[in-house]
Protein backbone atom coordinates (compact mmCIF):
# COMPACT_ATOMS: atom_id res chain seq x y z
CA UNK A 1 105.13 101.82 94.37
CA UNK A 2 107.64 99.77 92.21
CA UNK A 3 108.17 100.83 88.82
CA UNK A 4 107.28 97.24 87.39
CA UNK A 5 103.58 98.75 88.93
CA UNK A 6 103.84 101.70 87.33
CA UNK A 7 104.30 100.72 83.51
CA UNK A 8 101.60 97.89 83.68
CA UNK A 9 99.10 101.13 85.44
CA UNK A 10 100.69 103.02 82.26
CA UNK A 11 99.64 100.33 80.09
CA UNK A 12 96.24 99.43 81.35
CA UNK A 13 95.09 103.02 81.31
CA UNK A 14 96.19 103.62 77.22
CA UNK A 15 94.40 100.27 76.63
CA UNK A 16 91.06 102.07 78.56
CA UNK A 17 92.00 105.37 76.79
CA UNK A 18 91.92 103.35 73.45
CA UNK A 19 88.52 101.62 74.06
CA UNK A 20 87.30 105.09 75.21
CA UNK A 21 87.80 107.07 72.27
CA UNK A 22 86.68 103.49 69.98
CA UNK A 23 83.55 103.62 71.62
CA UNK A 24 83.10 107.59 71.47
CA UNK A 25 83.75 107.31 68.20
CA UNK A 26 81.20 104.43 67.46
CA UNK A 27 78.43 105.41 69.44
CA UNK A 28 78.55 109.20 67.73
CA UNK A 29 75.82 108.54 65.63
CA UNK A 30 73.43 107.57 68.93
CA UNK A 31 73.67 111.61 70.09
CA UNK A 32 72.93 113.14 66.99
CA UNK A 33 69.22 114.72 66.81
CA UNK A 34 66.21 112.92 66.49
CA UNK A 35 64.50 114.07 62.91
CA UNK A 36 60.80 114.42 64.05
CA UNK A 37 59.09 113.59 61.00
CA UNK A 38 55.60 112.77 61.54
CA UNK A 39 55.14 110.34 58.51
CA UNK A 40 58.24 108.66 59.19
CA UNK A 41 57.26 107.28 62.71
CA UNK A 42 54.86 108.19 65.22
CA UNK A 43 54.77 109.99 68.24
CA UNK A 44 55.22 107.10 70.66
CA UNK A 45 58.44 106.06 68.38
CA UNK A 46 59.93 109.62 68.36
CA UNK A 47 59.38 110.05 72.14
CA UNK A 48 61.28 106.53 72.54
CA UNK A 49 64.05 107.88 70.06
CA UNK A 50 64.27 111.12 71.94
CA UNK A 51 64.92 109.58 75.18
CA UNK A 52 67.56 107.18 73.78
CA UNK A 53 68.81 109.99 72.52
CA UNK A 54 69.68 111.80 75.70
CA UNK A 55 70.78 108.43 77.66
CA UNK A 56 73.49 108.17 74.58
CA UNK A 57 74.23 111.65 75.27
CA UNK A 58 75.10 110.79 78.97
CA UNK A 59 76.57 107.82 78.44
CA UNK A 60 78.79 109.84 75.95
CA UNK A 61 79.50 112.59 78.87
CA UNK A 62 80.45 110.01 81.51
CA UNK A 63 82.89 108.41 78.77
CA UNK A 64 84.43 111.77 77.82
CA UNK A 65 84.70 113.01 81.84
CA UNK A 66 86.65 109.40 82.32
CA UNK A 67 88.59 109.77 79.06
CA UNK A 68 89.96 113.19 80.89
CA UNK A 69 90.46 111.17 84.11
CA UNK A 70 92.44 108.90 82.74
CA UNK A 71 94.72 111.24 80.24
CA UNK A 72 95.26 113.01 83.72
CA UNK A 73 96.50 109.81 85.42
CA UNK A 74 98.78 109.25 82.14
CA UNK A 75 100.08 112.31 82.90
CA UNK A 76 100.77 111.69 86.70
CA UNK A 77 102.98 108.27 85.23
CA UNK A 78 105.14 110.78 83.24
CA UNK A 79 105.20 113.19 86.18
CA UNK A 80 106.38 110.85 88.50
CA UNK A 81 103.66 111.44 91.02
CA UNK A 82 101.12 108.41 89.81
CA UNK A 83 99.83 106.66 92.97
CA UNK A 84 100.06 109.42 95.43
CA UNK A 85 97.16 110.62 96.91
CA UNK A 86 96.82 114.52 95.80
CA UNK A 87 95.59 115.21 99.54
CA UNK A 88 97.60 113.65 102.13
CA UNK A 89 100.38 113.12 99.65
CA UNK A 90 100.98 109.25 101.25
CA UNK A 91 100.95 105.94 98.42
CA UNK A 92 97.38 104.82 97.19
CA UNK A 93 96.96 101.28 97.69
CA UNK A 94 97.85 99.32 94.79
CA UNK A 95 93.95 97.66 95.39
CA UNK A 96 92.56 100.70 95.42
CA UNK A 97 94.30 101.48 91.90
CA UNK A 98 93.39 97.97 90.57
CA UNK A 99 90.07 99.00 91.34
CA UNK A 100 90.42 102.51 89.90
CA UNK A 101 93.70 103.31 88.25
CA UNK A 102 92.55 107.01 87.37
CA UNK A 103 92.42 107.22 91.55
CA UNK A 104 93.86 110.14 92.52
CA UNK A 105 92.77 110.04 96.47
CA UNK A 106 94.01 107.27 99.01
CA UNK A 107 90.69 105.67 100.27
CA UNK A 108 91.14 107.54 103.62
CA UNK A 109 91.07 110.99 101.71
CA UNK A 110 87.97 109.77 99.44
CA UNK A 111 86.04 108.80 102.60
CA UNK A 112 86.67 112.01 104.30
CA UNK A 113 85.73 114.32 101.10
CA UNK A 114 82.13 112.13 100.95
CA UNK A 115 81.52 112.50 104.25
């Protein structure tokens, strides 16, 4: 992979790592607990806030598990080893990145471990 590749990967995943934390931060107030006062609303309303509750929760869990995917890939552009597949050790296909630049398996590898 050219270098010229490299540094716009490098800058595409701290403008996703950017947006991540942004939106973590926003959306903090979504996973805190629902207050289940019974004069406040009833119970169809708290069971309704409960469950948005929980999907904010594991929308915030998939955003923190890719924030750590892509400090990880960061890391692999300082390390040198960005775009090498961790199994087979050949290039990932710049695609495949374009797709996915926190990939750290060529598609050959990623088929193999799902099967």
């Amino acid at each position: 992979m050219h270098s010229e590749q490299i540094i716009r990967f490098r800058e595409q995943l701290i403008e996703l790592r950017d947006e991540l934390i942004g939106t973590l931060a926003t959306t903090a107030e979504d996973t805190k607990p629902v207050v289940l006062d019974q004069n406040a609303v009833g119970r169809v309303s708290r069971v309704d806030a409960m469950q948005m509750q929980q999907m904010a929760l594991e929308s915030s869990r998939r955003r923190e598990r890719q924030l750590i995917s892509v400090e990880k890939a960061l890391k692999r552009t300082e390390k040198k080893n960005y775009g090498i597949c961790t199994d087979c050790e050949e290039d990932i296909n710049v695609r495949r990145l374009e797709i996915d630049p926190t990939a750290t398996r060529c598609i050959e590898c990623a088929e193999a471990l799902s099967k």
